[in-house]
C-alpha atoms as a PDB file:
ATOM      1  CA  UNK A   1     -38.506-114.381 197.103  1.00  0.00           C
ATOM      2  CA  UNK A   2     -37.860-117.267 194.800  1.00  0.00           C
ATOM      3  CA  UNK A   3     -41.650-118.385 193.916  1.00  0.00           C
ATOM      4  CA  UNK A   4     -42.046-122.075 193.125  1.00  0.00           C
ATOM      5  CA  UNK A   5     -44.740-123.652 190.777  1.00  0.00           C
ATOM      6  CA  UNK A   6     -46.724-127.210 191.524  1.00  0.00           C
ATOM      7  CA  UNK A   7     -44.308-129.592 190.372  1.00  0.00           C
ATOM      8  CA  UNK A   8     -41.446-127.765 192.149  1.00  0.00           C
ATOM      9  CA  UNK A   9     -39.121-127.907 188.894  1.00  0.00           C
ATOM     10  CA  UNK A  10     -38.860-123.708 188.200  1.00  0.00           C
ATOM     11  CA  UNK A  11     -38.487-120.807 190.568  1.00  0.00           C
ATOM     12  CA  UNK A  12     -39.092-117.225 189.462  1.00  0.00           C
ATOM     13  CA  UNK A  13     -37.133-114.389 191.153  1.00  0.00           C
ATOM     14  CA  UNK A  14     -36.144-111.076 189.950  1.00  0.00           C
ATOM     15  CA  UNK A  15     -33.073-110.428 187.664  1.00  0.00           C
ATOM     16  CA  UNK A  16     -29.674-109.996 189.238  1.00  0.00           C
ATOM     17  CA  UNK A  17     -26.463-108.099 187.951  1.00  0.00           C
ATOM     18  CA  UNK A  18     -25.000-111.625 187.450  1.00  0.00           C
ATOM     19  CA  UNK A  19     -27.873-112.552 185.171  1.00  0.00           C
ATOM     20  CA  UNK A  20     -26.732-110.149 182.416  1.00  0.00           C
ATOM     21  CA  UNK A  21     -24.489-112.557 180.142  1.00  0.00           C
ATOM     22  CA  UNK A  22     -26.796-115.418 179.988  1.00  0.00           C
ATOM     23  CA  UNK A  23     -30.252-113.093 179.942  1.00  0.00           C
ATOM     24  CA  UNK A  24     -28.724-111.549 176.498  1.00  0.00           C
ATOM     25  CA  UNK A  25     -27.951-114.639 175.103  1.00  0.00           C
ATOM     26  CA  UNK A  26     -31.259-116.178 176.146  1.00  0.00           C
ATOM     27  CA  UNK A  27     -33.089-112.708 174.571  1.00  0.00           C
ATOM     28  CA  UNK A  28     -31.074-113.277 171.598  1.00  0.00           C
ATOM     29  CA  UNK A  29     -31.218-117.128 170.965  1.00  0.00           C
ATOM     30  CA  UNK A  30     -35.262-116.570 171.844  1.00  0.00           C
ATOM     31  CA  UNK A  31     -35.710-113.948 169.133  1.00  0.00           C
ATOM     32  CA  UNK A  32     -33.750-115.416 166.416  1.00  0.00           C
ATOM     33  CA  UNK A  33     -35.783-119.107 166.216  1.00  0.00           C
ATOM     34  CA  UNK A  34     -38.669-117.237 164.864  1.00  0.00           C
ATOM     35  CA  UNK A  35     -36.621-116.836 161.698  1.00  0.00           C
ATOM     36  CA  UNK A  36     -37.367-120.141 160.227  1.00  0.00           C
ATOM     37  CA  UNK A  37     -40.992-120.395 161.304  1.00  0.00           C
ATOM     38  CA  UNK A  38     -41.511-116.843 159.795  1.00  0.00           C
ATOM     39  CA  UNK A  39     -39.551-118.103 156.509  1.00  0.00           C
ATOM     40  CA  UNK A  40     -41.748-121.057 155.903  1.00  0.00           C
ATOM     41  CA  UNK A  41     -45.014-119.338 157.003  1.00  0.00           C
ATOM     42  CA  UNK A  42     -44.770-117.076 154.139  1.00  0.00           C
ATOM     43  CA  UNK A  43     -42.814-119.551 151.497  1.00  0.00           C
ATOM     44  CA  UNK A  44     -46.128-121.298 151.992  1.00  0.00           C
ATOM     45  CA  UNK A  45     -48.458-118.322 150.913  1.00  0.00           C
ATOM     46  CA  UNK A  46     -49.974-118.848 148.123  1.00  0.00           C
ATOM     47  CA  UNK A  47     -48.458-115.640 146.497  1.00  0.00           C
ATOM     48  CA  UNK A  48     -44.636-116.453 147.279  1.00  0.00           C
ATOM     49  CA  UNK A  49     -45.603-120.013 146.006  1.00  0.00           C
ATOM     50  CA  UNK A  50     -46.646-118.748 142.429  1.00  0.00           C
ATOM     51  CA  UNK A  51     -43.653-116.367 142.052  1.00  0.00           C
ATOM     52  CA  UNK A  52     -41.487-119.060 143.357  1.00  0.00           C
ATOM     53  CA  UNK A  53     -43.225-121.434 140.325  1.00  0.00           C
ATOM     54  CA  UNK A  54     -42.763-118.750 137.954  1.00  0.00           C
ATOM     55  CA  UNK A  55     -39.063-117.919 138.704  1.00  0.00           C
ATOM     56  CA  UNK A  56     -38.314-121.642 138.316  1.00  0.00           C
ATOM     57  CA  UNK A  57     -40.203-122.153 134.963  1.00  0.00           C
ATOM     58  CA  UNK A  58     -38.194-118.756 134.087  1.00  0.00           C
ATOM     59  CA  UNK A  59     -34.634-120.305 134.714  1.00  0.00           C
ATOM     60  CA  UNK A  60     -35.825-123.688 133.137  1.00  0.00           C
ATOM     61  CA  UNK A  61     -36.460-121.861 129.989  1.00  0.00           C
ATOM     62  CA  UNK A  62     -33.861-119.768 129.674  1.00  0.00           C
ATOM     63  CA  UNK A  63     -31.416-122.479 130.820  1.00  0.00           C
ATOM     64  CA  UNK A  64     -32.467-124.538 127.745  1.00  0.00           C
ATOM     65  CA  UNK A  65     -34.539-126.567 129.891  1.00  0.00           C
ATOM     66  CA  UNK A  66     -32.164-126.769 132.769  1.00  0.00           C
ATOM     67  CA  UNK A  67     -33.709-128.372 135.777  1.00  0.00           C
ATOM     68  CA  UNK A  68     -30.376-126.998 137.492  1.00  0.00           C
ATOM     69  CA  UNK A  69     -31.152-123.215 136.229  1.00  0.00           C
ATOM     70  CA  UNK A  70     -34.752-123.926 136.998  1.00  0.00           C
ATOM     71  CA  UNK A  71     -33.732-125.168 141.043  1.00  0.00           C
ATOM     72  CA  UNK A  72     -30.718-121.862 140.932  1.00  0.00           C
ATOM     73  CA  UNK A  73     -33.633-119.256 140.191  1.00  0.00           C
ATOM     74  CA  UNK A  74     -36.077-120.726 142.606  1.00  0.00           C
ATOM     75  CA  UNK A  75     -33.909-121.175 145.194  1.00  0.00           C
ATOM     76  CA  UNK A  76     -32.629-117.402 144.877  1.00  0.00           C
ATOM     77  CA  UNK A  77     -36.544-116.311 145.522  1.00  0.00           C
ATOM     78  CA  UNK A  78     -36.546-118.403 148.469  1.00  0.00           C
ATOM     79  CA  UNK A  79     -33.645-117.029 149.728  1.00  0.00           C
ATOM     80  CA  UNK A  80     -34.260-113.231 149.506  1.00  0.00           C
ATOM     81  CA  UNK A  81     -37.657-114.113 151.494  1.00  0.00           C
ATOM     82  CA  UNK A  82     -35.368-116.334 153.929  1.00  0.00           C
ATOM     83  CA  UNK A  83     -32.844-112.899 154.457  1.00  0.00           C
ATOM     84  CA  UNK A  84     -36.030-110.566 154.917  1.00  0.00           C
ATOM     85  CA  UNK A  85     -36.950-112.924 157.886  1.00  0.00           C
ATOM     86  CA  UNK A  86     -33.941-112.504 159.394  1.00  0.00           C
ATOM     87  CA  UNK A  87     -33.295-108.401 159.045  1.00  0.00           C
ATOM     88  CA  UNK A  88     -36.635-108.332 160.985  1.00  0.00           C
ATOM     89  CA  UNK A  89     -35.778-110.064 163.830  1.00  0.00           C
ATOM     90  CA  UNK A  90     -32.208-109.041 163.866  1.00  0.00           C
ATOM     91  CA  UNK A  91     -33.158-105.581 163.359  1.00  0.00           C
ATOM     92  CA  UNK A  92     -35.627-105.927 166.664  1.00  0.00           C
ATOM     93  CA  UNK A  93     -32.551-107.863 168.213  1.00  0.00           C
ATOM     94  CA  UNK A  94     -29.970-104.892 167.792  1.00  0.00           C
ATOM     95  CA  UNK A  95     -32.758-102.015 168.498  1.00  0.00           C
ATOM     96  CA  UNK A  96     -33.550-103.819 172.015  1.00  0.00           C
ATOM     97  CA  UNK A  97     -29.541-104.714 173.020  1.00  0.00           C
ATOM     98  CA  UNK A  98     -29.259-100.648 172.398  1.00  0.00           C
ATOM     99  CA  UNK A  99     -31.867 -99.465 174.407  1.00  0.00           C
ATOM    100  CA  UNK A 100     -33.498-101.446 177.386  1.00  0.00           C
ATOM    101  CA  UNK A 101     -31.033-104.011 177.174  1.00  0.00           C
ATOM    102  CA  UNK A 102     -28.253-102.083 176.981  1.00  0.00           C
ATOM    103  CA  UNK A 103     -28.239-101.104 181.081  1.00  0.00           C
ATOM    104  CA  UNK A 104     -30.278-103.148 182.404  1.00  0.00           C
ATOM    105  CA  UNK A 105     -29.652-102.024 186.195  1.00  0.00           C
ATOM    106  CA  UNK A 106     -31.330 -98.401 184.945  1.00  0.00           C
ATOM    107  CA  UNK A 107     -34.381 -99.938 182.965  1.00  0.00           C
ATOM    108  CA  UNK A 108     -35.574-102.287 184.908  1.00  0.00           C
ATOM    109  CA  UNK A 109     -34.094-102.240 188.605  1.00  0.00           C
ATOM    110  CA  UNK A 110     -33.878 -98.368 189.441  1.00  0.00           C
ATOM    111  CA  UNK A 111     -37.285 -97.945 188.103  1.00  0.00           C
ATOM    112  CA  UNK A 112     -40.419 -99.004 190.404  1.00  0.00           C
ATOM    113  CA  UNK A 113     -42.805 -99.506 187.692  1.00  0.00           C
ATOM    114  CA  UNK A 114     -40.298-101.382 185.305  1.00  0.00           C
ATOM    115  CA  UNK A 115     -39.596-105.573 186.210  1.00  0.00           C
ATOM    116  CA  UNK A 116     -37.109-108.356 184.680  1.00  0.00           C
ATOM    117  CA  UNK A 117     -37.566-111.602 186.073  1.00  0.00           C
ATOM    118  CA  UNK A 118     -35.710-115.335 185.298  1.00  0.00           C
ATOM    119  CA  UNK A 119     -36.869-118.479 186.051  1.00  0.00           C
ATOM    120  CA  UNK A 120     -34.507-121.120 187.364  1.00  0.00           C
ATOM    121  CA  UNK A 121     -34.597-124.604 187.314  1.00  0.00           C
ATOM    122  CA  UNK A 122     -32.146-127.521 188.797  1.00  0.00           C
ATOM    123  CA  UNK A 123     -30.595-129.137 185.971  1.00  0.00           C
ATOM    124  CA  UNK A 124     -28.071-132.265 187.598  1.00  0.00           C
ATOM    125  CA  UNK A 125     -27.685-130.609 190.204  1.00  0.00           C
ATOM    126  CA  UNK A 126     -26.950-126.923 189.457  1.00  0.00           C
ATOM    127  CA  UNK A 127     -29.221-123.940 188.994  1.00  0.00           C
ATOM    128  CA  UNK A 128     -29.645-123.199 185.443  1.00  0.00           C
ATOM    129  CA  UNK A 129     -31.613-119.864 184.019  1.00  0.00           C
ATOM    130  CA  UNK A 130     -34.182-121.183 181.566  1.00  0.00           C
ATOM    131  CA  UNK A 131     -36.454-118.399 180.989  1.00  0.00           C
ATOM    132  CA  UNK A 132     -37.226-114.825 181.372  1.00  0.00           C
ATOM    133  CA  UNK A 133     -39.767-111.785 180.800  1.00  0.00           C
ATOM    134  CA  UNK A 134     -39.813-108.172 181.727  1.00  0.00           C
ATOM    135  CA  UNK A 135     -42.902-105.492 182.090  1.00  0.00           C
ATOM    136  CA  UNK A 136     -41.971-101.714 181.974  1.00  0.00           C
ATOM    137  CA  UNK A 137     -44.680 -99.388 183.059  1.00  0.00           C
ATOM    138  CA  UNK A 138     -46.451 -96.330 181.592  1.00  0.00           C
ATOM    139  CA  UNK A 139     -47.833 -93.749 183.400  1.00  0.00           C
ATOM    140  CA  UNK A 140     -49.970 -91.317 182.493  1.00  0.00           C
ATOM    141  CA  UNK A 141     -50.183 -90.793 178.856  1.00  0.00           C
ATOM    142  CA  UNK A 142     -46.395 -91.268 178.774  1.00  0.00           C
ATOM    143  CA  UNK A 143     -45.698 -91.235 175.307  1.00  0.00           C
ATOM    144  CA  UNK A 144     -42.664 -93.445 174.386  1.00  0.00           C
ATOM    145  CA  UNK A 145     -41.740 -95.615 171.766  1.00  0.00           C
ATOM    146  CA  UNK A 146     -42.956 -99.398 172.554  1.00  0.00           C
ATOM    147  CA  UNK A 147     -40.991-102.530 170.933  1.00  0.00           C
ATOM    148  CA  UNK A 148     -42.941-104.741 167.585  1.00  0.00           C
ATOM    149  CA  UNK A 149     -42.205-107.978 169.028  1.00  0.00           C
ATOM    150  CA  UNK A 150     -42.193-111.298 168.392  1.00  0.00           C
ATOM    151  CA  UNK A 151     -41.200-112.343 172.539  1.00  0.00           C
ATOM    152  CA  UNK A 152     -41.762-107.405 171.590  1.00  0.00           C
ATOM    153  CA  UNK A 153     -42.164-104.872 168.629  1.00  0.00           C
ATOM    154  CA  UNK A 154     -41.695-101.076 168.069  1.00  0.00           C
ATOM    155  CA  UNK A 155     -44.901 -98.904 168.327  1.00  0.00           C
ATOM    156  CA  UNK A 156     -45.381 -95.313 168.779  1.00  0.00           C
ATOM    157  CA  UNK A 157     -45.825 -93.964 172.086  1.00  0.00           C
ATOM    158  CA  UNK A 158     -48.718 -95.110 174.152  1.00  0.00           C
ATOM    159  CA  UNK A 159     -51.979 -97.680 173.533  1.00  0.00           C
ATOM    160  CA  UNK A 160     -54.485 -97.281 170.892  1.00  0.00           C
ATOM    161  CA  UNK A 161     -56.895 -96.148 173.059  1.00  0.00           C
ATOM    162  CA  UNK A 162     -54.948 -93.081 174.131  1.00  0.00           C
ATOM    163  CA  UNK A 163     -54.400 -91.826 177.933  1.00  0.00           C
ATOM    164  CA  UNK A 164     -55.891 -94.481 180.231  1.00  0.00           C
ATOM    165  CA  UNK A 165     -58.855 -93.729 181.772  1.00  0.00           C
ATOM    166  CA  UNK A 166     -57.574 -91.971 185.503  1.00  0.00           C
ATOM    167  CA  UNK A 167     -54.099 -91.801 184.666  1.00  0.00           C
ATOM    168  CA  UNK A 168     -53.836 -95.408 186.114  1.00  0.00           C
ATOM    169  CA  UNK A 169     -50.805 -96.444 183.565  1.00  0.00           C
ATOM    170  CA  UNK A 170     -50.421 -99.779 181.694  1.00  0.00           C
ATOM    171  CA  UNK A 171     -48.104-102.233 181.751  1.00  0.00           C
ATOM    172  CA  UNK A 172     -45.900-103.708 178.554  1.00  0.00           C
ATOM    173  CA  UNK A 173     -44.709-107.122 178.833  1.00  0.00           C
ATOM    174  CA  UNK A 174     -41.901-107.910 176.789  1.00  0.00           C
ATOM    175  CA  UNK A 175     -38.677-110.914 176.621  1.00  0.00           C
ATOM    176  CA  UNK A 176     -41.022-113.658 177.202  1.00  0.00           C
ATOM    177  CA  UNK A 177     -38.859-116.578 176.218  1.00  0.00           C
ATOM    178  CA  UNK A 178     -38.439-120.203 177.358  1.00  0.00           C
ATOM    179  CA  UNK A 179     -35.685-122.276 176.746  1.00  0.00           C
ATOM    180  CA  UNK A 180     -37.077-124.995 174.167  1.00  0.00           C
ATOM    181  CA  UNK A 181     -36.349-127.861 176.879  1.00  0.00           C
ATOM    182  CA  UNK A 182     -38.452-126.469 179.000  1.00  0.00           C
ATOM    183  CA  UNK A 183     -41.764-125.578 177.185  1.00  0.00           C
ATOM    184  CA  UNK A 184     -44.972-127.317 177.768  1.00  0.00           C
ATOM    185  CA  UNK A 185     -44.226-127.455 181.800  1.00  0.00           C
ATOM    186  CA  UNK A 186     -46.289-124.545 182.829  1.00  0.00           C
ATOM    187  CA  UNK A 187     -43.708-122.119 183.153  1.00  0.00           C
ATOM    188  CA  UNK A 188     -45.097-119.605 179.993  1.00  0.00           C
ATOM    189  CA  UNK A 189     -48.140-119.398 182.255  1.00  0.00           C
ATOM    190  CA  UNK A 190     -45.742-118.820 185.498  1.00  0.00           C
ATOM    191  CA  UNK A 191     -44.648-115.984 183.866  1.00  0.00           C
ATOM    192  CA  UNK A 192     -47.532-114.194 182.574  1.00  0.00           C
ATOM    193  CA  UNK A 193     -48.924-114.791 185.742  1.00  0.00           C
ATOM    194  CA  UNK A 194     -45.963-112.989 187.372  1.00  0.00           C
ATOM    195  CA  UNK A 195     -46.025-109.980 184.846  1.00  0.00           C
ATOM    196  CA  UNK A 196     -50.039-109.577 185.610  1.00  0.00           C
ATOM    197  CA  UNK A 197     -49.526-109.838 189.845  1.00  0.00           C
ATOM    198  CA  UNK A 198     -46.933-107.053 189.028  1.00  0.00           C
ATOM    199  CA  UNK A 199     -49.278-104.877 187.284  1.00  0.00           C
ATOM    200  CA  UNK A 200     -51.924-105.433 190.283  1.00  0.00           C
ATOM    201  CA  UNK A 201     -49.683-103.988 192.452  1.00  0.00           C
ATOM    202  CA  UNK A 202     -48.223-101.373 190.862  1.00  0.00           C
ATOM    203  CA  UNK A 203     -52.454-100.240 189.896  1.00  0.00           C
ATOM    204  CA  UNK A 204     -52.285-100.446 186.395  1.00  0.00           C
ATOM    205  CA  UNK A 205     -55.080-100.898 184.322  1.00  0.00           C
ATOM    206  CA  UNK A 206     -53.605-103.605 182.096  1.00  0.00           C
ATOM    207  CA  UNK A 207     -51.344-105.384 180.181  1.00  0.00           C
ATOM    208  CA  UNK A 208     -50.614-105.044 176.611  1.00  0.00           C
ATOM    209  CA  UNK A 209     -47.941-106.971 174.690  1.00  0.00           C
ATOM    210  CA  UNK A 210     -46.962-107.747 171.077  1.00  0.00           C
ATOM    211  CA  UNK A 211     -46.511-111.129 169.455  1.00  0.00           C
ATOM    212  CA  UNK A 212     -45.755-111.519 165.606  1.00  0.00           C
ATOM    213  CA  UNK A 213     -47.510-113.553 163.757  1.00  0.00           C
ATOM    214  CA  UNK A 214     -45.282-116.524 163.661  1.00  0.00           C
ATOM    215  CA  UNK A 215     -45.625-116.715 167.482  1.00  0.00           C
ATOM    216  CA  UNK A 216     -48.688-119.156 167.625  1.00  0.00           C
ATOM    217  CA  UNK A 217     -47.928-120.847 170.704  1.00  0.00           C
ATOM    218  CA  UNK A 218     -47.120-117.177 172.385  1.00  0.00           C
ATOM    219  CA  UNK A 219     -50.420-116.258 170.746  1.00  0.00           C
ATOM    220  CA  UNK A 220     -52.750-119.324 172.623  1.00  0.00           C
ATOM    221  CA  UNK A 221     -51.200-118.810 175.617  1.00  0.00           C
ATOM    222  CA  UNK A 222     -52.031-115.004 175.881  1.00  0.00           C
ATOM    223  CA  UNK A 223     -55.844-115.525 174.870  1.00  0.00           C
ATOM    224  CA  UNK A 224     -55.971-118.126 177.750  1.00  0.00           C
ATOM    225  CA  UNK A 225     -55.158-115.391 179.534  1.00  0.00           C
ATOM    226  CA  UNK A 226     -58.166-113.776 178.370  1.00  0.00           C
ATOM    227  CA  UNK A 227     -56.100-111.329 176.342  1.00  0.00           C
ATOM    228  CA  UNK A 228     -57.574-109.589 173.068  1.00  0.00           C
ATOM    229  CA  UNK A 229     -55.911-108.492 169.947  1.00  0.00           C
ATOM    230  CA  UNK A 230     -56.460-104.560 169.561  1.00  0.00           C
ATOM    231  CA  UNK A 231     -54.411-104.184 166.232  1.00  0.00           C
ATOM    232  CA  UNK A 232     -52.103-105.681 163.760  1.00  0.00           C
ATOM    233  CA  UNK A 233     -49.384-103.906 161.518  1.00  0.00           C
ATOM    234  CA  UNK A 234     -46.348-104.669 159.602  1.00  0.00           C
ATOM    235  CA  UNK A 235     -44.372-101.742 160.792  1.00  0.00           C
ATOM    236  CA  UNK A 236     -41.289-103.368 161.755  1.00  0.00           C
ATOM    237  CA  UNK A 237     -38.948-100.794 161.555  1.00  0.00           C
ATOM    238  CA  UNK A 238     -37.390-102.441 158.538  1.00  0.00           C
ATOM    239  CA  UNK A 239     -37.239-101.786 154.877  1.00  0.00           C
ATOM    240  CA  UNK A 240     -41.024-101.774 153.968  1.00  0.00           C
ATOM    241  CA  UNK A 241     -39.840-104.313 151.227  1.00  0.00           C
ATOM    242  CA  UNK A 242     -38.867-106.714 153.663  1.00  0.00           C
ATOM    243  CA  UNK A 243     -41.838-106.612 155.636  1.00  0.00           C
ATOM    244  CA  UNK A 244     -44.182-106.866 152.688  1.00  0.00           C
ATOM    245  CA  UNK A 245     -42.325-109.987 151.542  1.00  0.00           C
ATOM    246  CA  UNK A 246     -41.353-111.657 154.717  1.00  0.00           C
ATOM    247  CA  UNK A 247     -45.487-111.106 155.399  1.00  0.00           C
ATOM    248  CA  UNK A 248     -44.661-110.938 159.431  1.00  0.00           C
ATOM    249  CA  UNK A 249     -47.595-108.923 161.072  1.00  0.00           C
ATOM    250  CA  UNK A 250     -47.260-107.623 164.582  1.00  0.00           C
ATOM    251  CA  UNK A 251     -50.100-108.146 166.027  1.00  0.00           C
ATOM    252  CA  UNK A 252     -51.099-106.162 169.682  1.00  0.00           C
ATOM    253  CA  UNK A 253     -52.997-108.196 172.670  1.00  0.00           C
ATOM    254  CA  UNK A 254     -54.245-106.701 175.709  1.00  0.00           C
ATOM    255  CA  UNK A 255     -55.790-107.588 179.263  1.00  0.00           C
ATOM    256  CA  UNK A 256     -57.515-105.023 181.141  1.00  0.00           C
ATOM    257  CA  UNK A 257     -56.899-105.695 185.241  1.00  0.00           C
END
């Protein structure tokens, strides 16, 4: 049943088979704007902003003081750091659209403990999907790979704290994106809300999810939430290169239930 929130502009109900074209492109289009905030979070480290000087002064001097050579060798650093940002998220992009993504109906539909839901809202008139998140479950100390996000990452099998206590099984939340439109109305918090009354019912013991570190609004909404970050890495499943200079951490939250 279509659930409705106080100002009656979004309802939330459960993924359909007729969903599937516009939930990939919203996935994708959701993943890929954390490029550019990634990109200019770590041009402005202090590190990539000394190379960056250096470079320049480099081309400027062996241009014959050429404020052109000088701008051509900066803007090269820049740009390496601007295509590790991308391989990240496109990496986490492709690995997703081959796995989870990829049949949908299986995942998330045939399987009791796994949910995809998109929230609608009435745009002139007409229905339009503006948002979306999914939770697959984990039962007892089922040991699987889990996805480094941004809106999901790629972990090795299980939680940091190992087997839950009573085999009760956890939850993973994953796909949280919101059209851009739409943010700011409540509907972020609709959606947790739905992934954590799923995990109620289903008795886990909580809900874990990954953000990257670019993901500050993802990141305040969660700890409203009352979730906790458990642990932070870089393993992106990328060159280790790229994730050293790109600087994106994946950082783990949980809320116990």
């Amino acid at each position: 049943m279509a659930q409705k929130n106080n100002f009656q502009q979004f309802s939330i109900r459960e993924y359909r088979p007729s969903d599937e074209h516009v939930i990939r492109s919203l996935f994708r289009d959701g993943i890929f704007e954390h490029v550019y905030p990634a990109f200019f979070r770590a041009m402005c480290h202090p590190d990539h902003v000394g190379i960056a000087l250096s470079i320049s002064m480099a081309g400027y001097v062996l241009g014959g003081s050429s404020y052109f050579q000088a701008l051509l060798f900066g803007s090269a650093w820049a740009g390496l750091i601007y295509y590790c940002c991308h391989e990240i998220y496109e990496g986490y992009v492709l690995r997703r659209l081959s796995s989870d993504m990829a049949d949908i109906q299986a995942h998330y539909l045939d399987n009791p403990d796994n949910a995809l839901w998109v929230a609608e809202a009435d745009v002139k008139g007409m229905s339009k999907v503006v948002g979306m998140v999914a939770v697959t479950g984990k039962r007892g100390g089922e040991d699987s790979d889990r996805f480094e996000d941004r809106n999901g990452s790629v972990l090795g099998g299980g939680s940091e704290f190992g087997q839950d206590v009573g085999d009760m099984g956890y939850g993973e939340m994953s796909h949280m994106v919101v059209l851009f439109p739409f943010r700011r109305r409540n509907l972020g918090s609709q959606l947790t809300g739905k992934a954590l009354d799923f995990c109620k019912d289903r008795g886990f013991s909580r809900l874990v999810v990954d953000v990257s570190s670019p993901q500050t609004a993802a990141v305040s909404l969660y700890q409203k939430f009352g979730f906790v970050q458990t642990s932070s890495h870089r393993n992106t499943h990328n060159n280790r290169l790229f994730s050293k200079l790109a600087r994106i951490n994946v950082n783990q939250m949980e809320k116990s239930i």
